[in-house]
Protein backbone atom coordinates (compact mmCIF):
# COMPACT_ATOMS: atom_id res chain seq x y z
CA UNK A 1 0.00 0.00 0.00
CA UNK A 2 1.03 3.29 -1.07
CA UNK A 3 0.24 6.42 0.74
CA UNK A 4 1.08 9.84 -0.29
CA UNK A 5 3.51 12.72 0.92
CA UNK A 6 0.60 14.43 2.75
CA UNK A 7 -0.03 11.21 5.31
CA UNK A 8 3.22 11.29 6.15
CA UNK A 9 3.70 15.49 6.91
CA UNK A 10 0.32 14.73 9.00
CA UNK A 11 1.41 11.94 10.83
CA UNK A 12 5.18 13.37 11.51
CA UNK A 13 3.29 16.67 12.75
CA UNK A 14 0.53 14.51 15.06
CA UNK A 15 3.99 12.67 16.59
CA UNK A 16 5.85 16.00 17.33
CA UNK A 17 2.76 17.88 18.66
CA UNK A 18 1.25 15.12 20.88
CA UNK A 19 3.78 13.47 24.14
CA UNK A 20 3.72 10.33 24.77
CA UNK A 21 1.42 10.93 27.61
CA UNK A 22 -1.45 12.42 25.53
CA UNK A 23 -1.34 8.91 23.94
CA UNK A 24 -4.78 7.74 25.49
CA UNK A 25 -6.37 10.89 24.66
CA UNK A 26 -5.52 11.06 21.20
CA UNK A 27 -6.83 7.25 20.46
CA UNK A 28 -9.80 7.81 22.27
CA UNK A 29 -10.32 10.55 19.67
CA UNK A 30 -9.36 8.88 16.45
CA UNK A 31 -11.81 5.80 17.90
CA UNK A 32 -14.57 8.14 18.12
CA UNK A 33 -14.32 9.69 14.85
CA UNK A 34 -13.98 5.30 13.21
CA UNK A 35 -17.13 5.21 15.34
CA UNK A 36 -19.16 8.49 14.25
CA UNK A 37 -17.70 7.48 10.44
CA UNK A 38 -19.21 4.56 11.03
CA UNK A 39 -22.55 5.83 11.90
CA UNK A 40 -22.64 7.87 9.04
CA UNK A 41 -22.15 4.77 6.74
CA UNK A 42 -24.29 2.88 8.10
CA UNK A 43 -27.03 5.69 7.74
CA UNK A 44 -26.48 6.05 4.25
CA UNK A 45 -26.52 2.43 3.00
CA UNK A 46 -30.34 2.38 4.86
CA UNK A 47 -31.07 4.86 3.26
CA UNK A 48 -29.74 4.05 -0.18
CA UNK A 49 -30.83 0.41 -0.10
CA UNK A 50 -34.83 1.78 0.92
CA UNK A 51 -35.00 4.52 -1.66
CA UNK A 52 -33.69 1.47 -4.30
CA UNK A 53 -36.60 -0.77 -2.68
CA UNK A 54 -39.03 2.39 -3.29
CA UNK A 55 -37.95 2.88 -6.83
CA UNK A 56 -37.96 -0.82 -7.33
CA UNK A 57 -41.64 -1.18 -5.56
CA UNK A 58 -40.53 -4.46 -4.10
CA UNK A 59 -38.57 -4.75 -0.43
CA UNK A 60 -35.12 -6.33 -1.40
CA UNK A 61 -34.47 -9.87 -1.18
CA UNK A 62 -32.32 -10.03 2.06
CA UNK A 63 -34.00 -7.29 3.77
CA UNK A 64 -34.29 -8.72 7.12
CA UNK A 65 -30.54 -9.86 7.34
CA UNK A 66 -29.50 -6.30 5.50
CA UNK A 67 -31.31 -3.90 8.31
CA UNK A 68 -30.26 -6.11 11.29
CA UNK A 69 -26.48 -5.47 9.93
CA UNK A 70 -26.88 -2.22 9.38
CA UNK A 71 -28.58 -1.38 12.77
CA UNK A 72 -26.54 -3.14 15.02
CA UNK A 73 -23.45 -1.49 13.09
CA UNK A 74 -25.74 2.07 13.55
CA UNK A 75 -25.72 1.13 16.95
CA UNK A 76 -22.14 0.52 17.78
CA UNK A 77 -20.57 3.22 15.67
CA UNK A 78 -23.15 5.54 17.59
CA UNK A 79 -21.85 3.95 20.69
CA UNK A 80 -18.07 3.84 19.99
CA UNK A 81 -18.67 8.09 19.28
């Protein structure tokens, strides 16, 4: 995996501004934004996969599987923020 110039100037200047004691902190923030991210995700694949089921006039196949997934992800992201 490649990653570009501006990763690196981002992480070098997260590593000089925050100690190692701010540590905890700083993960606890990065986890909340994976968490809120995945919210948001979550959100817009229920909403995407009803507006196709709307369009469609049918429910999709795997619907019950599909919004128990989604909602329980929902649901933890929301948590983990």
């Amino acid at each position: 995996m490649h990653f570009g110039n501006e990763f690196i100037l981002i992480g070098a200047a997260l590593a000089i501004l925050y100690p190692m004691t701010g540590m905890p902190q700083m993960v606890a923030l990065l986890n909340g934004f994976g968490g809120g991210a995945s919210t948001l995700v979550a959100g817009a694949e229920l909403w995407n996969a009803t507006a196709a089921a709307k369009a469609a006039g049918t429910a999709p196949e795997p619907w019950t599987q599909f919004i128990i997934a989604t909602a329980l992800t929902g649901l933890i992201g929301a948590v983990t923020f």
